[in-house]
Protein backbone atom coordinates (compact mmCIF):
# COMPACT_ATOMS: atom_id res chain seq x y z
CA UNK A 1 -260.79 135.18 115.09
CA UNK A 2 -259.45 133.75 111.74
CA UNK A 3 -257.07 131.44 113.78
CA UNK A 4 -259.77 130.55 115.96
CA UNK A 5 -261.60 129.07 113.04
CA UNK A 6 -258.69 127.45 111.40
CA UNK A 7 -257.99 125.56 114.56
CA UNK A 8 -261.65 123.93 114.63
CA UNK A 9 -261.44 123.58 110.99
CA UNK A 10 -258.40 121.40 111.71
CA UNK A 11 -259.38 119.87 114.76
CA UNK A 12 -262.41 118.20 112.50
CA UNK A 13 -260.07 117.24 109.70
CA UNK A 14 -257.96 115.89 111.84
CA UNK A 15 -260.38 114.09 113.86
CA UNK A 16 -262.36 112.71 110.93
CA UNK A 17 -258.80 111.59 109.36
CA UNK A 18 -258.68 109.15 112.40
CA UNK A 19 -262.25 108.31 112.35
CA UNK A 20 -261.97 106.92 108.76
CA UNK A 21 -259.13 104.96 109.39
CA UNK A 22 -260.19 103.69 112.02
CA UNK A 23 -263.52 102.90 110.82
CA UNK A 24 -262.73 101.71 106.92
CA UNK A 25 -262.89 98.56 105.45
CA UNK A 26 -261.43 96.49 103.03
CA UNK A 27 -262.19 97.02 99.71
CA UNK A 28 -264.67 94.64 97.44
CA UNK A 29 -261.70 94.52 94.77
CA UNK A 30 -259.78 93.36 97.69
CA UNK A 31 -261.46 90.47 98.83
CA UNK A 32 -262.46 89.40 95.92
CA UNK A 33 -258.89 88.90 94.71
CA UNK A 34 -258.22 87.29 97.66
CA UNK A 35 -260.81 84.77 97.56
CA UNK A 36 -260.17 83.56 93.68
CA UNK A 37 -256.14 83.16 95.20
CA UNK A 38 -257.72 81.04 98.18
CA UNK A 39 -259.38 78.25 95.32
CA UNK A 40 -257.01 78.46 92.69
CA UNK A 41 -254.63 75.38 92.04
CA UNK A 42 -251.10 77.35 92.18
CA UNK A 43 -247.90 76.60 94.36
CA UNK A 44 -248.47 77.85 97.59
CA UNK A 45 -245.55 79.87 97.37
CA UNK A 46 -247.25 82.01 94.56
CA UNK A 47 -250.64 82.10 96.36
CA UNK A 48 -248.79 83.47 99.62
CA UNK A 49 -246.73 86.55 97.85
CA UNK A 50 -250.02 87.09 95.75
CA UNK A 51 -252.19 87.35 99.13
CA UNK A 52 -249.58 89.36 100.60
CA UNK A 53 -249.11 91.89 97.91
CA UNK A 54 -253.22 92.39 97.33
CA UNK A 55 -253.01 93.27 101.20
CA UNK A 56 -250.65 95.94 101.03
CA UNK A 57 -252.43 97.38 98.18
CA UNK A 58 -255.77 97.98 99.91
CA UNK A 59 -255.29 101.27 101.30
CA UNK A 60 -257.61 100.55 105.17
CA UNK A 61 -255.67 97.33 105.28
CA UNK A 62 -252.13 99.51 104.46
CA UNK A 63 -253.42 101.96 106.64
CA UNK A 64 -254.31 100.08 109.84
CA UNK A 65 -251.57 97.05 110.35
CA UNK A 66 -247.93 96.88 110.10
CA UNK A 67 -246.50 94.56 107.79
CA UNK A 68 -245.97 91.70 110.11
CA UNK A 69 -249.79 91.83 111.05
CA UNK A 70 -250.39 92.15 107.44
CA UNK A 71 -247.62 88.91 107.16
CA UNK A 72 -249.93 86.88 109.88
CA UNK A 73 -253.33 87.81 108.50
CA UNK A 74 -252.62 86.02 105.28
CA UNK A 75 -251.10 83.45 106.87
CA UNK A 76 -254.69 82.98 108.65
CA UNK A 77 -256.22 83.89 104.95
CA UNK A 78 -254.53 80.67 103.73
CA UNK A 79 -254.74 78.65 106.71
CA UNK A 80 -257.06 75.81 106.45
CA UNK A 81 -258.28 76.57 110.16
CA UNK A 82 -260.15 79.17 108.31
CA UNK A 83 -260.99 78.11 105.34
CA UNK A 84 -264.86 78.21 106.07
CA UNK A 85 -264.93 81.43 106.67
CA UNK A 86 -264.76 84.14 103.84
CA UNK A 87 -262.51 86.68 102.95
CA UNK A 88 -264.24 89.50 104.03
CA UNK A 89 -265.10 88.02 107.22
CA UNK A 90 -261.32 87.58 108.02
CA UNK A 91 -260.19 90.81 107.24
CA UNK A 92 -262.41 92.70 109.00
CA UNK A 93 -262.47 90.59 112.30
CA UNK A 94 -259.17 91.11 112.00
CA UNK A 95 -259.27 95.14 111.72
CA UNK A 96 -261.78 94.91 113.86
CA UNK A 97 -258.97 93.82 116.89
């Protein structure tokens, strides 16, 4: 009976582990780092590596892509194809794939 329970106890965890990575989003400190980088007057250089590293710090964004997708979505962070549209809205369209 006691293993019984433990397996639906970890059937749950395990299933609500996915759930939240699946489901998460990028955090406010995040984007909001991420939009001061995409105004600021620096070398682009800087600006890339910057956007870069404040991806791979956010644990959904760690979480979800690899670091070549991470590598391509600030690419389209910096791009000025999307330069319109925010942060946020990037990110998460791109999780969202």
């Amino acid at each position: 009976m006691k293993s019984v329970f433990a397996f639906v106890i970890f059937v749950l965890a395990s299933t609500s582990a996915l759930a939240s990575n699946k489901y998460c989003t990028v955090s406010k400190k995040t984007v909001s780092k991420i939009e001061q980088l995409r105004i600021i007057d620096l070398p682009y250089r800087t600006i890339e590596v910057q956007t870069v590293e404040a991806l791979v710090t956010d644990k959904c964004v760690k979480s979800r892509l690899s670091n070549e997708e991470i590598y391509t979505l600030s690419q389209m962070l910096l791009s000025h194809e999307y330069s319109q549209d925010s942060a946020d809205q990037i990110i998460n369209e791109f999780l969202a794939q």
